[in-house]
C-alpha atoms as a PDB file:
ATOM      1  CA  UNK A   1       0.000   0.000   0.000  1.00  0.00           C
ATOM      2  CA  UNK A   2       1.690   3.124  -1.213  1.00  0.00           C
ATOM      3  CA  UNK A   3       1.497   5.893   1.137  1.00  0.00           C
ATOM      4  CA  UNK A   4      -0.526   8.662   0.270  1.00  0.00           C
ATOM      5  CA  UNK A   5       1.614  12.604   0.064  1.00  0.00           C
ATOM      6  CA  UNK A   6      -0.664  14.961   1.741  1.00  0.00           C
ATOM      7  CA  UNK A   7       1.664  18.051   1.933  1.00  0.00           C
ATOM      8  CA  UNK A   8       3.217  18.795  -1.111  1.00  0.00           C
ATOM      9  CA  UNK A   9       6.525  20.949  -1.072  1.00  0.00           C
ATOM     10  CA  UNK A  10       7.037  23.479  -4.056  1.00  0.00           C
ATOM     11  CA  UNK A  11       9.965  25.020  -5.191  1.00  0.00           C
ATOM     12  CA  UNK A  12      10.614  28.970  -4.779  1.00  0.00           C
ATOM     13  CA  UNK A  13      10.376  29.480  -8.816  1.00  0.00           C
ATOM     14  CA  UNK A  14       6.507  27.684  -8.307  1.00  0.00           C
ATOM     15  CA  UNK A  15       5.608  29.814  -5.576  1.00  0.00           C
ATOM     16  CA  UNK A  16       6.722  33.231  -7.361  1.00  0.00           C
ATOM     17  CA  UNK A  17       5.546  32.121 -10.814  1.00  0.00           C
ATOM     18  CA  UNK A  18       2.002  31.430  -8.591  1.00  0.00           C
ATOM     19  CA  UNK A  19       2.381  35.008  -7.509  1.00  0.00           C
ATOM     20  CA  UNK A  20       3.210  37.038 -10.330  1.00  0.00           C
ATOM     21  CA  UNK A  21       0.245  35.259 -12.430  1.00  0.00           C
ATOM     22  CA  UNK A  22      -1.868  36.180  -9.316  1.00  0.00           C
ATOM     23  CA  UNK A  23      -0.778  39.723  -8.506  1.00  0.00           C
ATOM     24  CA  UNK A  24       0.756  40.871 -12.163  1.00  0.00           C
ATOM     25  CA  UNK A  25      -1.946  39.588 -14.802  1.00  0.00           C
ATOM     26  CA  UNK A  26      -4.621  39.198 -13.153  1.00  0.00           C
ATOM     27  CA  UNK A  27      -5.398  35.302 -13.243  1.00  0.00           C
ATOM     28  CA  UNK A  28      -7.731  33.687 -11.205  1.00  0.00           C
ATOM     29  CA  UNK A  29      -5.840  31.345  -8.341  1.00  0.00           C
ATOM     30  CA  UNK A  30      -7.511  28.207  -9.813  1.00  0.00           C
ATOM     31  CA  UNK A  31      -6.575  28.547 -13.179  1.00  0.00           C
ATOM     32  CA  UNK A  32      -3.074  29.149 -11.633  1.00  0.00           C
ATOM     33  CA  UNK A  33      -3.287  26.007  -9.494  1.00  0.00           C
ATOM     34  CA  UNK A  34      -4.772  23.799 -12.077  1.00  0.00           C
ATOM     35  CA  UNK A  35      -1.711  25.096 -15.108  1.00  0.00           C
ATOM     36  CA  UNK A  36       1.104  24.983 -12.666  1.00  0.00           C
ATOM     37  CA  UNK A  37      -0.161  21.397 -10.738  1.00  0.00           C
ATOM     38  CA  UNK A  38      -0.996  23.247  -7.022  1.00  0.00           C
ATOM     39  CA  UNK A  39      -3.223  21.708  -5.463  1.00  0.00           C
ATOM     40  CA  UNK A  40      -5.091  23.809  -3.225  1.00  0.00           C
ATOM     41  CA  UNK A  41      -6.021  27.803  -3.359  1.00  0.00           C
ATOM     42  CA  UNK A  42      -4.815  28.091  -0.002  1.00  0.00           C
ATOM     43  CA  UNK A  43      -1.289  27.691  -0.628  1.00  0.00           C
ATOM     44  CA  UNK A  44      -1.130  30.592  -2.847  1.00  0.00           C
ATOM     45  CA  UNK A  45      -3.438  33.088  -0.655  1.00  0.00           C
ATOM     46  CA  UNK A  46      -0.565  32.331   2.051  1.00  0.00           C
ATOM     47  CA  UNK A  47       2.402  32.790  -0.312  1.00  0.00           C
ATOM     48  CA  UNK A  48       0.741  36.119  -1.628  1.00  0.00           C
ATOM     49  CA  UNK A  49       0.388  36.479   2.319  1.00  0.00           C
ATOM     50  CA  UNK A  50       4.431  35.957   3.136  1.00  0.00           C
ATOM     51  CA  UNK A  51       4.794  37.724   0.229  1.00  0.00           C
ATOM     52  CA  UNK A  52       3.336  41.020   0.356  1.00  0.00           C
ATOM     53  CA  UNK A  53       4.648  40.856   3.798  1.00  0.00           C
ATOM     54  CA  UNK A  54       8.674  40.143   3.183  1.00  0.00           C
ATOM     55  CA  UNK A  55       9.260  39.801  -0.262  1.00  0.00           C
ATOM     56  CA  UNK A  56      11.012  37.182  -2.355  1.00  0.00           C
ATOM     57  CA  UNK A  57      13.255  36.447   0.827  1.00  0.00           C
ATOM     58  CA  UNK A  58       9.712  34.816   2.170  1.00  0.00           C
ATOM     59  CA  UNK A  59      10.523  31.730   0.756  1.00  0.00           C
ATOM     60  CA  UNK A  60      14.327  31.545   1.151  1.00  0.00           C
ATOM     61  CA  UNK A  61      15.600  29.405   4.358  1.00  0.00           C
ATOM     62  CA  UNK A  62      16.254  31.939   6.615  1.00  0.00           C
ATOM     63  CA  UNK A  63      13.568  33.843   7.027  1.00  0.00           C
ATOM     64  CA  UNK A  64      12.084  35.308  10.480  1.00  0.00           C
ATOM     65  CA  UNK A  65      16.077  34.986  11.391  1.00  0.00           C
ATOM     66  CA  UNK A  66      18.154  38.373  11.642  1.00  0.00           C
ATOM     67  CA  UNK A  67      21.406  38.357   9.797  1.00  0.00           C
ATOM     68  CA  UNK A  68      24.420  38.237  12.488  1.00  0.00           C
ATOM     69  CA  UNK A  69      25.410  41.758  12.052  1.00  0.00           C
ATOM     70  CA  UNK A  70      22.093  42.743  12.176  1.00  0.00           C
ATOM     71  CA  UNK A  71      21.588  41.164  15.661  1.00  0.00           C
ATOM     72  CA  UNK A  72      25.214  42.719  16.838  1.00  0.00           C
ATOM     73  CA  UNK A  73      24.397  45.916  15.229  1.00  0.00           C
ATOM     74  CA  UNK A  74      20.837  45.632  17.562  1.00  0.00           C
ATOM     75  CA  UNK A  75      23.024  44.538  20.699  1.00  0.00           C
ATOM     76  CA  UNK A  76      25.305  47.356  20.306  1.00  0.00           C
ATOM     77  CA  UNK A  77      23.279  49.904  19.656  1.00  0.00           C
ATOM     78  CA  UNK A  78      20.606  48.827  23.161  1.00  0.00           C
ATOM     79  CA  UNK A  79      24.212  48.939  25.423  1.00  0.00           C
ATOM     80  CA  UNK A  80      24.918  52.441  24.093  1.00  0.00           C
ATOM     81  CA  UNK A  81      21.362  53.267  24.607  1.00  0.00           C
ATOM     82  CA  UNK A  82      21.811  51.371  28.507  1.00  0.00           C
ATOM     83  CA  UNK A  83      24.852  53.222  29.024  1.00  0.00           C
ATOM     84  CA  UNK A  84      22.991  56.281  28.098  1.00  0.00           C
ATOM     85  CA  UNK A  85      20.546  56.021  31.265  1.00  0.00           C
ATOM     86  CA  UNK A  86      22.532  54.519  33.848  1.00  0.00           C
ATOM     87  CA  UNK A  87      24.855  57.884  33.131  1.00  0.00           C
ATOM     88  CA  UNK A  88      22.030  59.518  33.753  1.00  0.00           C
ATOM     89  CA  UNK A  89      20.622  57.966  36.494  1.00  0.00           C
ATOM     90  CA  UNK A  90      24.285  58.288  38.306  1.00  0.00           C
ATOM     91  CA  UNK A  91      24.033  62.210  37.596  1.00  0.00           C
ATOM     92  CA  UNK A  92      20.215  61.609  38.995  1.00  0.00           C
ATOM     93  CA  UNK A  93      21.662  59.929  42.280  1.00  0.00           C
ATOM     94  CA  UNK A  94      24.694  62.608  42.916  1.00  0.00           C
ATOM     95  CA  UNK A  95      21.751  65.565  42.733  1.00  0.00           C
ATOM     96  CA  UNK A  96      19.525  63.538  45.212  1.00  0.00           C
ATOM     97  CA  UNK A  97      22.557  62.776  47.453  1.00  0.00           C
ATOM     98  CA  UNK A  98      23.607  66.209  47.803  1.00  0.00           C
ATOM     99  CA  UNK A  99      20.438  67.354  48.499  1.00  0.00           C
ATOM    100  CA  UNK A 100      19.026  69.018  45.303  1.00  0.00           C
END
C-alpha cells in the first residue's frame, strides 16, 4: 500500500511564478493552481500572504532569522542606549545625594 503525500513541497520558482500570475496579470488562483499542478487555493493566498509581507526572501531558508550583524548591530546599539541612562541615572543619584 503506497502511502498517500498529503503536503506537497514546491519550489521557490513555483511559488513566485504562482504570484506574479496572481498579482501581475490578473489570473484567477484556480486557473493558476490547475496550469502549474498546485493543489489547493490556499497555498497561494498564504504565499501572496508571506509575500506582500517580506518579499522574495519569504521563501528563502532563513527567514524570520536576523542576519548576524544585524543582531550585533541591535546589541550594540541597546548597550549604548543602557549606558545612556545609567549615566544619567548616576548624575540623577549625585543631585539627590547632595540634596538638590
Amino acid at each position: 500500500m503506497a502511502s498517500s503525500n498529503k503536503h506537497k513541497r514546491y519550489s521557490k520558482k513555483i511559488k513566485l511564478e504562482a504570484i506574479r500570475r496572481v498579482l501581475e496579470e490578473d489570473e484567477p488562483v484556480q486557473v493558476v493552481c490547475d496550469s502549474l499542478g498546485i493543489r489547493h487555493r490556499d497555498n497561494i493566498y498564504e504565499w501572496i500572504k508571506k509575500y506582500r509581507k517580506h518579499g522574495e526572501a519569504a521563501f528563502g531558508r532563513s527567514v524570520g532569522r536576523p542576519k548576524k550583524e544585524d543582531v550585533s548591530q541591535s546589541t550594540d546599539e541597546k548597550v549604548d542606549q543602557l549606558r545612556i541612562e545609567v549615566d544619567a541615572l548616576k548624575k540623577y543619584l549625585e543631585i539627590l545625594r547632595q540634596g538638590g
